[in-house]
Protein backbone atom coordinates (compact mmCIF):
# COMPACT_ATOMS: atom_id res chain seq x y z
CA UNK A 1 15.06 -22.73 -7.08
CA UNK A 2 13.80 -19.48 -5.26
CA UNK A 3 10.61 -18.60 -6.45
CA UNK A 4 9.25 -15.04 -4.95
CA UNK A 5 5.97 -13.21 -5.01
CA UNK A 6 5.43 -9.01 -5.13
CA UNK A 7 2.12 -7.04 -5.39
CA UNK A 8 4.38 -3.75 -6.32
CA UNK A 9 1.22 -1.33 -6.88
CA UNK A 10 2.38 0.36 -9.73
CA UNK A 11 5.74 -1.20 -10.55
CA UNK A 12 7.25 2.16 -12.60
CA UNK A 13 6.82 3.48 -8.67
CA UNK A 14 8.40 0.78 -7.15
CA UNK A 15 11.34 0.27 -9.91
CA UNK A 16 14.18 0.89 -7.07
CA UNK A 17 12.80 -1.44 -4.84
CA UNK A 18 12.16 -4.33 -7.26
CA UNK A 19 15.63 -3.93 -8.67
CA UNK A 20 17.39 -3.53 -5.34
CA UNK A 21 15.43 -6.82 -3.76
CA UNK A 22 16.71 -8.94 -6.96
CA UNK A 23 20.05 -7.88 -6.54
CA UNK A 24 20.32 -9.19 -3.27
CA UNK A 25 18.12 -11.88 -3.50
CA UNK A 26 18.54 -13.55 -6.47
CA UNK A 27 15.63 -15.10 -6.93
CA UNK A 28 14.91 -17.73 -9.72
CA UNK A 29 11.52 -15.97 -10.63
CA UNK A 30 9.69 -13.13 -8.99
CA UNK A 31 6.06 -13.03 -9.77
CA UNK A 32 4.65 -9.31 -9.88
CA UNK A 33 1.04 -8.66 -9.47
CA UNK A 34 -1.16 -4.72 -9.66
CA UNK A 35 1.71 -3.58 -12.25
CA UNK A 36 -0.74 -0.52 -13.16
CA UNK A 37 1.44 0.20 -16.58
CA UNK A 38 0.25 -0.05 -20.16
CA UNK A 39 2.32 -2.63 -21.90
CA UNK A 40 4.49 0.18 -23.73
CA UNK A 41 5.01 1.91 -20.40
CA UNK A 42 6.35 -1.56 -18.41
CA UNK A 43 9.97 -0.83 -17.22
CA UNK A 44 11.41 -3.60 -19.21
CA UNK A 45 14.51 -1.79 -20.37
CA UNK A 46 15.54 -1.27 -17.04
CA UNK A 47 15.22 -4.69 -15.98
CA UNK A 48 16.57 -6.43 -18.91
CA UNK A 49 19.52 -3.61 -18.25
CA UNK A 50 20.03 -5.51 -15.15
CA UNK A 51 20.25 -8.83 -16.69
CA UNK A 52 16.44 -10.26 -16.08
CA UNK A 53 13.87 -11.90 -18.47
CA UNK A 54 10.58 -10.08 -18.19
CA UNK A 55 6.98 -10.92 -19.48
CA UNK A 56 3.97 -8.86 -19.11
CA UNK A 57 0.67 -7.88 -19.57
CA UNK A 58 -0.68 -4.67 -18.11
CA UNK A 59 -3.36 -1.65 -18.04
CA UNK A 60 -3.62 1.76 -16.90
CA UNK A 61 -3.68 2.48 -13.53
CA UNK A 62 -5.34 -1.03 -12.85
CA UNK A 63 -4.54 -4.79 -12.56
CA UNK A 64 -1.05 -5.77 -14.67
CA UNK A 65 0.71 -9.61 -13.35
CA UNK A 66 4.82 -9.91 -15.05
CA UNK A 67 7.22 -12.43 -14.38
CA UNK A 68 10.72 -11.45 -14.21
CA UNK A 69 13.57 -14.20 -14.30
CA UNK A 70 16.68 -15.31 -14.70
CA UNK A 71 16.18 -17.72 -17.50
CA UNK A 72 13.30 -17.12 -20.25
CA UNK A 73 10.34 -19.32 -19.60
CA UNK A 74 9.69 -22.33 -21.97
CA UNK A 75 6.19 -21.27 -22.09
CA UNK A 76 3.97 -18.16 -21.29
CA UNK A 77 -0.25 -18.11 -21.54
CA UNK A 78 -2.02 -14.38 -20.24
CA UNK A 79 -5.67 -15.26 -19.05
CA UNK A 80 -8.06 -17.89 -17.95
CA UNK A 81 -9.79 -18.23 -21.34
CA UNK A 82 -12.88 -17.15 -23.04
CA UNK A 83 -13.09 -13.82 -21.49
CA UNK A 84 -12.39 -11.98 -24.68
CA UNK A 85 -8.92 -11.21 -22.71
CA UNK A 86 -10.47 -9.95 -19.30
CA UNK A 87 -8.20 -12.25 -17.33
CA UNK A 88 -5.01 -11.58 -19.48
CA UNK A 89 -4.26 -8.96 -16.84
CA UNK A 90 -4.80 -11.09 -13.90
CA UNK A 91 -3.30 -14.09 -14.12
CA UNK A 92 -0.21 -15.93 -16.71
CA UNK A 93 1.35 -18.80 -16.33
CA UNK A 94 5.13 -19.55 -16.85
CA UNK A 95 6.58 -23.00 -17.34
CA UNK A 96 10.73 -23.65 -16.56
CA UNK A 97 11.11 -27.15 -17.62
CA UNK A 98 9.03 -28.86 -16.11
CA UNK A 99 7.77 -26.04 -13.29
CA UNK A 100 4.79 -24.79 -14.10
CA UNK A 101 4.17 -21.33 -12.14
CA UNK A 102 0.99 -19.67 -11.89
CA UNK A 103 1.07 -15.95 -11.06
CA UNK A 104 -2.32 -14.52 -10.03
CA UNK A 105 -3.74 -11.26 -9.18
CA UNK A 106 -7.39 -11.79 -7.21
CA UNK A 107 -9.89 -9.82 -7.49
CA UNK A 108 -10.84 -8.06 -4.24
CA UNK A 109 -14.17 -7.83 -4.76
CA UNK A 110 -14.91 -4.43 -2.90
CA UNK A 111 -18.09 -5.63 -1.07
CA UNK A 112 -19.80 -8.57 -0.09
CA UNK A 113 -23.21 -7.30 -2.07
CA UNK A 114 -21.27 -5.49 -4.81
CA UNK A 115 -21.04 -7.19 -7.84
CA UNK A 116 -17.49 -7.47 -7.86
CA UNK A 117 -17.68 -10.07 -5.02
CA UNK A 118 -20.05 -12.36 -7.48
CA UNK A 119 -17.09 -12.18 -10.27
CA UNK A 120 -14.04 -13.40 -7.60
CA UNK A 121 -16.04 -15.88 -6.92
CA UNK A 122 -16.58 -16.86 -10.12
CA UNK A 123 -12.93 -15.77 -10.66
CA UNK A 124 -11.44 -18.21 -8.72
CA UNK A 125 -13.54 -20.97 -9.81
CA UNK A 126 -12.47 -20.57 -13.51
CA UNK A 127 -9.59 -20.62 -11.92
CA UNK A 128 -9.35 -24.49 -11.18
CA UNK A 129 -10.75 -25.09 -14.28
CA UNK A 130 -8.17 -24.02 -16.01
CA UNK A 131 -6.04 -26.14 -13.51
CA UNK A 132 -7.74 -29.16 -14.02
CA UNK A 133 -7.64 -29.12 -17.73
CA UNK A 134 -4.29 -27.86 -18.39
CA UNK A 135 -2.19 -29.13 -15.13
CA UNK A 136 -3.32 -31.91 -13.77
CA UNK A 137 -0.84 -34.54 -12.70
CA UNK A 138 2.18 -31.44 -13.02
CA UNK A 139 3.77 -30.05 -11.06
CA UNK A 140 2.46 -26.29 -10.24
CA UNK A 141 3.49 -23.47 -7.93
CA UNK A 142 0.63 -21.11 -7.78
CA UNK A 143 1.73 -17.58 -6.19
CA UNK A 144 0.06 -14.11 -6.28
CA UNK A 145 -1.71 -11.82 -4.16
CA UNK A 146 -4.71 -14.28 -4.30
CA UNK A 147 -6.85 -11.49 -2.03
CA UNK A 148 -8.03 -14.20 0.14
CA UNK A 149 -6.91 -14.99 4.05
CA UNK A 150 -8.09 -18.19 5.05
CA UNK A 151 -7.36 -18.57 8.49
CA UNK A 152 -8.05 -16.79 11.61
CA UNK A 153 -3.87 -16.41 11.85
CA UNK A 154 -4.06 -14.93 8.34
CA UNK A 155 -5.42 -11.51 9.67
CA UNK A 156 -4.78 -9.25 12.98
CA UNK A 157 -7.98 -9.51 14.18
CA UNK A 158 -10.54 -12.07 12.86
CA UNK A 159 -13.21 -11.42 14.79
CA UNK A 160 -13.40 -7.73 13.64
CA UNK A 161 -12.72 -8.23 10.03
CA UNK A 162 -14.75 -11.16 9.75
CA UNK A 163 -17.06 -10.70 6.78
CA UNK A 164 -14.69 -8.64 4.30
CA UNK A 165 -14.39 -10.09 1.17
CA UNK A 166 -10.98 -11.46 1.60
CA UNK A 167 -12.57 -12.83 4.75
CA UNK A 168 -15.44 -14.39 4.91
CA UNK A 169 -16.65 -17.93 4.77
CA UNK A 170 -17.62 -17.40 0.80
CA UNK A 171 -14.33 -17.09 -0.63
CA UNK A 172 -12.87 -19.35 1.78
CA UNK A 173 -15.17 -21.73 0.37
CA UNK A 174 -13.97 -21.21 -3.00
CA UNK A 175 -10.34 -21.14 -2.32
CA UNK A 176 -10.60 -24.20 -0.39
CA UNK A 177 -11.79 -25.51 -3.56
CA UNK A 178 -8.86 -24.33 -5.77
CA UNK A 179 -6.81 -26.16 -3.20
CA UNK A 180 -7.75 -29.01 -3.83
CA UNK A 181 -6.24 -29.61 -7.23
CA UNK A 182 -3.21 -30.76 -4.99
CA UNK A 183 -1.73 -27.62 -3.31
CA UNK A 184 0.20 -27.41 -0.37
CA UNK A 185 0.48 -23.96 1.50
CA UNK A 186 4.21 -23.51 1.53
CA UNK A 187 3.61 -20.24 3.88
CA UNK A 188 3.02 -21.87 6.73
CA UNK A 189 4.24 -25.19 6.29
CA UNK A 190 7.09 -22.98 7.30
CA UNK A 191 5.55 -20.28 8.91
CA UNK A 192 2.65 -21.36 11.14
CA UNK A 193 3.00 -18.70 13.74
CA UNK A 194 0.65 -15.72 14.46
CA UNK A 195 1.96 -12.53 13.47
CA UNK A 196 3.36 -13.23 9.62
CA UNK A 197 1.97 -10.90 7.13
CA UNK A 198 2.62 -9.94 3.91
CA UNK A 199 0.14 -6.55 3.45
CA UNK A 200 -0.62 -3.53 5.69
CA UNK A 201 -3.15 -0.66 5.21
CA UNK A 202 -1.23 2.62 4.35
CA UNK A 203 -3.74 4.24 6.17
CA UNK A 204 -3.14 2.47 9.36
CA UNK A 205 -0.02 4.00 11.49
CA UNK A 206 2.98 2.20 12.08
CA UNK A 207 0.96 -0.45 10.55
CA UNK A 208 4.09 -3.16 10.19
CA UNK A 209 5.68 -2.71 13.73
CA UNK A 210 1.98 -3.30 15.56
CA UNK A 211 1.71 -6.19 13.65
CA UNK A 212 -2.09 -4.72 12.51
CA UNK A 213 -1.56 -6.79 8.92
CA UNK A 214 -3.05 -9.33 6.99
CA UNK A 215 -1.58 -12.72 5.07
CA UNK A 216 -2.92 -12.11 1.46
CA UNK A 217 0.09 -12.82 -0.80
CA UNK A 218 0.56 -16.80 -1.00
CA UNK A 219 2.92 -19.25 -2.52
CA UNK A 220 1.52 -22.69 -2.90
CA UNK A 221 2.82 -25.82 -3.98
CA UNK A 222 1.98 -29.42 -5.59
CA UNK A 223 3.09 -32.24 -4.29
CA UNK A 224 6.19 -33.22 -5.64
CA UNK A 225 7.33 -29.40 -4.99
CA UNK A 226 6.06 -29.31 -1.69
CA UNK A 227 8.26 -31.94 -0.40
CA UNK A 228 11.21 -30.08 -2.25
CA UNK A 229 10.24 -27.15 -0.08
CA UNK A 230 12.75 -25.63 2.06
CA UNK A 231 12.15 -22.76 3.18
CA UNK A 232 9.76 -19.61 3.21
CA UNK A 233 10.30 -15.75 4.24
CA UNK A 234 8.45 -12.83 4.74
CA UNK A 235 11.17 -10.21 3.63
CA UNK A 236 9.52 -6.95 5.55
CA UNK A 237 12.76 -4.43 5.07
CA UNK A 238 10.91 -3.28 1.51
CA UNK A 239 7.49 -2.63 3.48
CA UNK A 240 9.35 0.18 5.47
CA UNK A 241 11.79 1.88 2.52
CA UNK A 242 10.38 5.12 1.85
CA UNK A 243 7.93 4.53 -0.91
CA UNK A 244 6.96 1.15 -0.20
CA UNK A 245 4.14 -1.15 -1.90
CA UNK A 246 1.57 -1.75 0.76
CA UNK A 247 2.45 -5.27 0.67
CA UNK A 248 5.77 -7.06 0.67
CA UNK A 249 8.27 -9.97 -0.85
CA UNK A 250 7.54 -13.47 -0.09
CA UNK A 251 9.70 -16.02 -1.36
CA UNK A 252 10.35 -20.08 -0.77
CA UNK A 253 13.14 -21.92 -1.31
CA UNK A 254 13.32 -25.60 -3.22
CA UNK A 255 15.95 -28.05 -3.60
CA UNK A 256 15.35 -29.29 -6.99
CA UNK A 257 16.38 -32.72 -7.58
C-alpha cells in the first residue's frame, strides 16, 4: 500500500502535476493539503476522468485537505469537532478497511505573539483528542503538511530559524504530544540523513539545489503499520517543473499482510 502526501497550493494550479505524479506513481492514496478551491470549483471531473476516487472539502483561496484514491474509502469525517465546521477544511480522515488515514493541514501560526500561534497550539491538541477517542488501539497513518519541524535535521539552519513557529520549542512540545498516541515517524525511520526536505521558500533562489529547505510534510505511522513500513521518498522532480507547489510528494511504502 503506497500512501503519499502533497501540499499542492492551489490544486486547480497544480492539476498537471498531480495528475502526471499519479500516473507514474500509482499511489494507493495521495493526501492533498492548501487545495484553495471552493467545493464546486475542486477539479474532480478531471480526476475521476483519470480513474481516481476523490473527497474534499475546500475554501477560497485558503486551507482545502482531499484525498484522492484508487478505491473509495469505507469511511470519510471533515473536522475535529465542535468548531461549528472550522476544522472541516483542515483535517478528514479516510478509513480503507481497516487503515485509518488522517490527512492534516497545520496551521502555521504566522507569529509566535500573533494569535494564530495560540490556535495551532490549541489545534494540534484537539488534535489527539480526537485520536484518543476515536482511534485508539487502530491502526492510523497520520500525513499532512503538519507545519511543524521537530528536529534540528528538519530545517537548513536551526540555529537561525530557531524560534519560528514551525520551530520553536512550543509546538515541538505539542507535537511531541500528538506523538504519543503511538506514532512512528516513517520519514526518517528511512530517511535519517541531513539534507531531506519536503518545502522550499519560492522566494529563496535555487532554493532545492542549495539544499536551503525545511522537513514540514510528514507521514507517520502506528505500530502495527510501522513495522509494515518499507520504504519512504522524497520525490523532488515536481519541486522543479515549471509551476511547482513550494513543497513536494512524499510517499512510504507498506507491505500489507
Amino acid at each position: 500500500m503506497r500512501i503519499a502526501t502533497f501540499n499542492a497550493n492551489s490544486i486547480r494550479t497544480r492539476l498537471p502535476i498531480i495528475l502526471d505524479w499519479l500516473e507514474e506513481n500509482q499511489p494507493d492514496v495521495l493526501a492533498i493539503q492548501e487545495t484553495k478551491a471552493q467545493d464546486k470549483d475542486f477539479p474532480v471531473e478531471a480526476l475521476s476522468d483519470a480513474g481516481w476516487q476523490v473527497v474534499y472539502a475546500g475554501e477560497k483561496s485558503y486551507n482545502g485537505v482531499a484525498v484522492i484514491s484508487k478505491i473509495k474509502p469505507d469511511y470519510i469525517n471533515f473536522g475535529l469537532g465542535g468548531d461549528d465546521g472550522a476544522s472541516n477544511t483542515r483535517m478528514v480522515h479516510v478509513r480503507f478497511g481497516s487503515i485509518n488515514i488522517i490527512n492534516t493541514y497545520v496551521p502555521q501560526g504566522r507569529d509566535i505573539e500573533h494569535e494564530m500561534f495560540t490556535f495551532k497550539l490549541e489545534w494540534l491538541k484537539r488534535l489527539k483528542k480526537y485520536l484518543t477517542n476515536n482511534l485508539s488501539g487502530k491502526d492510523v497513518v497520520w500525513v499532512g503538511d503538519l507545519n511543524v519541524a521537530p528536529k534540528p535535521i528538519d530545517v537548513h539552519n536551526s540555529k537561525r530559524i530557531w524560534g519560528h513557529v514551525c520551530h520553536c520549542q512550543e509546538v515541538i512540545d505539542v507535537f511531541n504530544e500528538v506523538c504519543e498516541f503511538g506514532f512512528t515517524d516513517i520519514f526518517r525511520k528511512f530517511l535519517p540523513e541531513e539534507g531531506n526536505y519536503t518545502y522550499w521558500d519560492y522566494r529563496v533562489k535555487d532554493a532545492v539545489n542549495r539544499k536551503i529547505g525545511w522537513r514540514i510534510d510528514h507521514i507517520l505511522a502506528t505500530s502495527r503499520l510501522s513495522d509494515l513500513a518499507s520504504n519512504c521518498k522524497v520525490d523532488i522532480a515536481p519541486r522543479l517543473k515549471d509551476k511547482p507547489s513550494d513543497h513536494t510528494f512524499v510517499y512510504a511504502d507498506f507491505d500489507m499482510k
